[in-house]
N, C-alpha and C. Protein backbone atom coordinates (compact mmCIF):
# COMPACT_ATOMS: atom_id res chain seq x y z
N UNK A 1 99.66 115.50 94.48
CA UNK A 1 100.48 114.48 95.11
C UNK A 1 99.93 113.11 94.69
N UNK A 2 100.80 112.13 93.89
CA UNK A 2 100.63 110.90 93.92
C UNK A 2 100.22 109.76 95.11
N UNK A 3 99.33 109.19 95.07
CA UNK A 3 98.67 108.17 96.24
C UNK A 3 99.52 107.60 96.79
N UNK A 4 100.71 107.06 96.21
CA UNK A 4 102.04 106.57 97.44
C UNK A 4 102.58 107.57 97.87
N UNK A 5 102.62 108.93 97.94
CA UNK A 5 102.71 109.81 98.65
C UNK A 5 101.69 110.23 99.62
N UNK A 6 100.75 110.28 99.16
CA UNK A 6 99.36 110.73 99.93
C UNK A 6 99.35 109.40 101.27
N UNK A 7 99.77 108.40 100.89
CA UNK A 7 99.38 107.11 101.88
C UNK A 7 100.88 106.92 102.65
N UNK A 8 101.92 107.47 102.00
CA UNK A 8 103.35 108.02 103.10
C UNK A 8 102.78 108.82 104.03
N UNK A 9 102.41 110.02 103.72
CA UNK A 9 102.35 111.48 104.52
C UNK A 9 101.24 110.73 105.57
N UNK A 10 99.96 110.23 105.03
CA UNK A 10 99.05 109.89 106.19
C UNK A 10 99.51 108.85 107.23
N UNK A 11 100.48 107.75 106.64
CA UNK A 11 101.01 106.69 107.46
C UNK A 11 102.09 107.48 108.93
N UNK A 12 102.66 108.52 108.24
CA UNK A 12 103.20 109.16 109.15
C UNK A 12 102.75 109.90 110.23
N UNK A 13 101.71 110.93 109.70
CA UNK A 13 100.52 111.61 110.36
C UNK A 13 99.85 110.89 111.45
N UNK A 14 99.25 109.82 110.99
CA UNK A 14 98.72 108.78 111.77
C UNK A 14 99.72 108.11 112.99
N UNK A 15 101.16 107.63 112.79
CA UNK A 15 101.60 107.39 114.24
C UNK A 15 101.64 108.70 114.64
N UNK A 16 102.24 109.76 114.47
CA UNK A 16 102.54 110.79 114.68
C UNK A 16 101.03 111.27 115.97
N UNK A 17 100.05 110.83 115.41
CA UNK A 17 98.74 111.08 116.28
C UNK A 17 98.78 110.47 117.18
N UNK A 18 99.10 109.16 116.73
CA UNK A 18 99.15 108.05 117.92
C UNK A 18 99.80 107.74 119.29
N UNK A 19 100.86 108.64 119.15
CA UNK A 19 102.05 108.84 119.99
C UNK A 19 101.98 110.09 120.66
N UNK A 20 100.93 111.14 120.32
CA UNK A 20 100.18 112.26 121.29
C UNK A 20 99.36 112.17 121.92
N UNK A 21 98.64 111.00 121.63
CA UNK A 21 97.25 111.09 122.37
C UNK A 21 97.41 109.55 123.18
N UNK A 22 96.12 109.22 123.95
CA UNK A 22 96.49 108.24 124.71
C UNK A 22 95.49 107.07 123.69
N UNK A 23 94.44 107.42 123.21
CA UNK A 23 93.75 106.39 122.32
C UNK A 23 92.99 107.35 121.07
N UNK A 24 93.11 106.97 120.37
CA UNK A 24 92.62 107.25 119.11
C UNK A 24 91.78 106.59 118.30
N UNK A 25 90.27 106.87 117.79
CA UNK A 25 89.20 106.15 117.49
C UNK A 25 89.54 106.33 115.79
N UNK A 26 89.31 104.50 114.53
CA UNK A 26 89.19 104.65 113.81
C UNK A 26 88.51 105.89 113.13
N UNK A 27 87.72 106.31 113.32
CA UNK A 27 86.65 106.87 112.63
C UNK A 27 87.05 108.27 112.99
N UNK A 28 87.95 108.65 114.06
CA UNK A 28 88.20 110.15 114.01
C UNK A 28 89.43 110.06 113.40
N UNK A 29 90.34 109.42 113.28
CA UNK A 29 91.57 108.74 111.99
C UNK A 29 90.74 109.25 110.52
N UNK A 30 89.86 108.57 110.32
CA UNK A 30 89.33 108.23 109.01
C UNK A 30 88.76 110.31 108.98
N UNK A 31 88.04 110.61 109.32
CA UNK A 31 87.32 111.62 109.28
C UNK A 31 89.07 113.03 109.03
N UNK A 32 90.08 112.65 110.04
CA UNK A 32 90.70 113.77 109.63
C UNK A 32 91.76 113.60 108.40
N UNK A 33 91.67 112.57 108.21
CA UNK A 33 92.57 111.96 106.78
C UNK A 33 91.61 112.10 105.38
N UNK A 34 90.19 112.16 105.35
CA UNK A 34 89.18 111.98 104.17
C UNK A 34 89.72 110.75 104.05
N UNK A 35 89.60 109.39 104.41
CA UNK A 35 89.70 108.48 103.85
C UNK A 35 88.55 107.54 104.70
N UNK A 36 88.49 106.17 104.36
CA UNK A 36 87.97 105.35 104.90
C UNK A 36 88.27 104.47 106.09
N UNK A 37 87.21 104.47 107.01
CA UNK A 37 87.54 103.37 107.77
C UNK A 37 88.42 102.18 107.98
N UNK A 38 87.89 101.58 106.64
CA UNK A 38 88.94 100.57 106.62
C UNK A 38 90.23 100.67 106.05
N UNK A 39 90.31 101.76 105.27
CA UNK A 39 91.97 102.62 104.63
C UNK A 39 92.58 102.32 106.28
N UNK A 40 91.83 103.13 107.34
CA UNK A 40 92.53 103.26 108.79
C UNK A 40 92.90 101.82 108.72
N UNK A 41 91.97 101.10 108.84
CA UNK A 41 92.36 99.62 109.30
C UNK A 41 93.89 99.03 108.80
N UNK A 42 93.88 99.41 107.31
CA UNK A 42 94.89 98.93 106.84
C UNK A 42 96.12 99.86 107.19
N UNK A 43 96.28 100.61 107.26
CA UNK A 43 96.93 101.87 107.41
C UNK A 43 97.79 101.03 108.87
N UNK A 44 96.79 101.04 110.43
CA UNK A 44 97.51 100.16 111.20
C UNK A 44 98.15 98.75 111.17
N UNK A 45 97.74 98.25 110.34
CA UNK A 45 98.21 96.99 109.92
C UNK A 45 99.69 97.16 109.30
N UNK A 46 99.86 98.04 108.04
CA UNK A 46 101.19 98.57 107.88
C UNK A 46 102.02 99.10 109.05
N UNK A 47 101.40 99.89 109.69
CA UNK A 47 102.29 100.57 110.89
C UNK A 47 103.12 99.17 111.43
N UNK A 48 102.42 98.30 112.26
CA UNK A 48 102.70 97.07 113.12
C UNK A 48 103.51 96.44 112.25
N UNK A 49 103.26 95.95 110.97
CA UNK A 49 104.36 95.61 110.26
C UNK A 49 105.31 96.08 109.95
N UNK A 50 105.33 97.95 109.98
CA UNK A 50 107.03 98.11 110.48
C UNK A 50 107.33 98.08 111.45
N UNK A 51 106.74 97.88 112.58
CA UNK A 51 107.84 97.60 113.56
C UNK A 51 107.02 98.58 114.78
N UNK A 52 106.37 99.52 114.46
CA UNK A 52 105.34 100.26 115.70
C UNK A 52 104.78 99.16 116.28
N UNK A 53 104.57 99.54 117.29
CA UNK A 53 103.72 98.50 118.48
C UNK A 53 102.50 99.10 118.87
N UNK A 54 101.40 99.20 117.81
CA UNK A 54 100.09 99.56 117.78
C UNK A 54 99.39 98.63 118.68
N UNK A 55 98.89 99.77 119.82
CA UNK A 55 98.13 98.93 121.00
C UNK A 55 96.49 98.73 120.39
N UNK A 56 95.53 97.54 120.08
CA UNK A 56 94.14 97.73 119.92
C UNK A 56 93.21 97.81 121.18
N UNK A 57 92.46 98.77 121.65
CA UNK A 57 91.82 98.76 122.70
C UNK A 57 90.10 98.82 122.09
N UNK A 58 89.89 97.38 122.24
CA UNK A 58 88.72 96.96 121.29
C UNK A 58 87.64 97.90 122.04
N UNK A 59 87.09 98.10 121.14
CA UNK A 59 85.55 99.04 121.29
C UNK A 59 85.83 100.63 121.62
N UNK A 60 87.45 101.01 122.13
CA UNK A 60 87.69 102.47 122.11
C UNK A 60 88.62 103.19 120.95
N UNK A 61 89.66 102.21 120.82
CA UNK A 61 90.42 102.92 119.14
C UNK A 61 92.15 101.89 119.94
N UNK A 62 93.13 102.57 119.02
CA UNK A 62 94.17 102.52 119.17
C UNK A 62 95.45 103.50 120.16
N UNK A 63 96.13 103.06 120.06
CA UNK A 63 97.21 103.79 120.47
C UNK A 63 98.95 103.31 120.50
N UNK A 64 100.00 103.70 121.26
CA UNK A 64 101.35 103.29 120.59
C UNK A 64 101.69 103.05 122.08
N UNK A 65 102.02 101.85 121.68
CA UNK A 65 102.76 100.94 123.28
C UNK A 65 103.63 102.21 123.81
N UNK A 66 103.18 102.38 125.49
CA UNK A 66 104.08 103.22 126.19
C UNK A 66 105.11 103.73 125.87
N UNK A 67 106.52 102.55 126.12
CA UNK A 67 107.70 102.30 126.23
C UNK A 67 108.28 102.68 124.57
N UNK A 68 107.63 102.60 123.51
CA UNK A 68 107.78 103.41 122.55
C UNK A 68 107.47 104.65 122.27
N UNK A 69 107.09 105.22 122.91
CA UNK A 69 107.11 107.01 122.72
C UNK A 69 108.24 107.08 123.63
């Protein structure tokens, strides 16, 4: 699979996580994707720029505004 595929499927994967669980820590993102930390970082940064409403809950991880699931 080509890397703009590989970084589709995980972008998806990733809300897809986000919207099951109540917070989600970079680093357990990064660990089940094989990618990097900051891949995660950017990874949410895309999300929010389409239009997800990625909650940051500094020092515990992320998660997806309520009222959107």
């Amino acid at each position: 699979m080509d890397k703009e595929k590989q970084s589709l499927v995980r972008l998806i994967a990733i809300q897809t996580q986000l919207q099951s669980k109540r917070i989600v820590n970079a680093k357990n993102i990064a660990e089940k994707h094989n990618v990097s930390t900051r891949t995660v970082f950017r990874d949410i940064q895309t999300l929010e720029k389409s239009g997800i409403p990625v909650v940051t809950k500094v020092g515990k991880g992320y998660s997806v505004m309520e009222a959107y699931n």
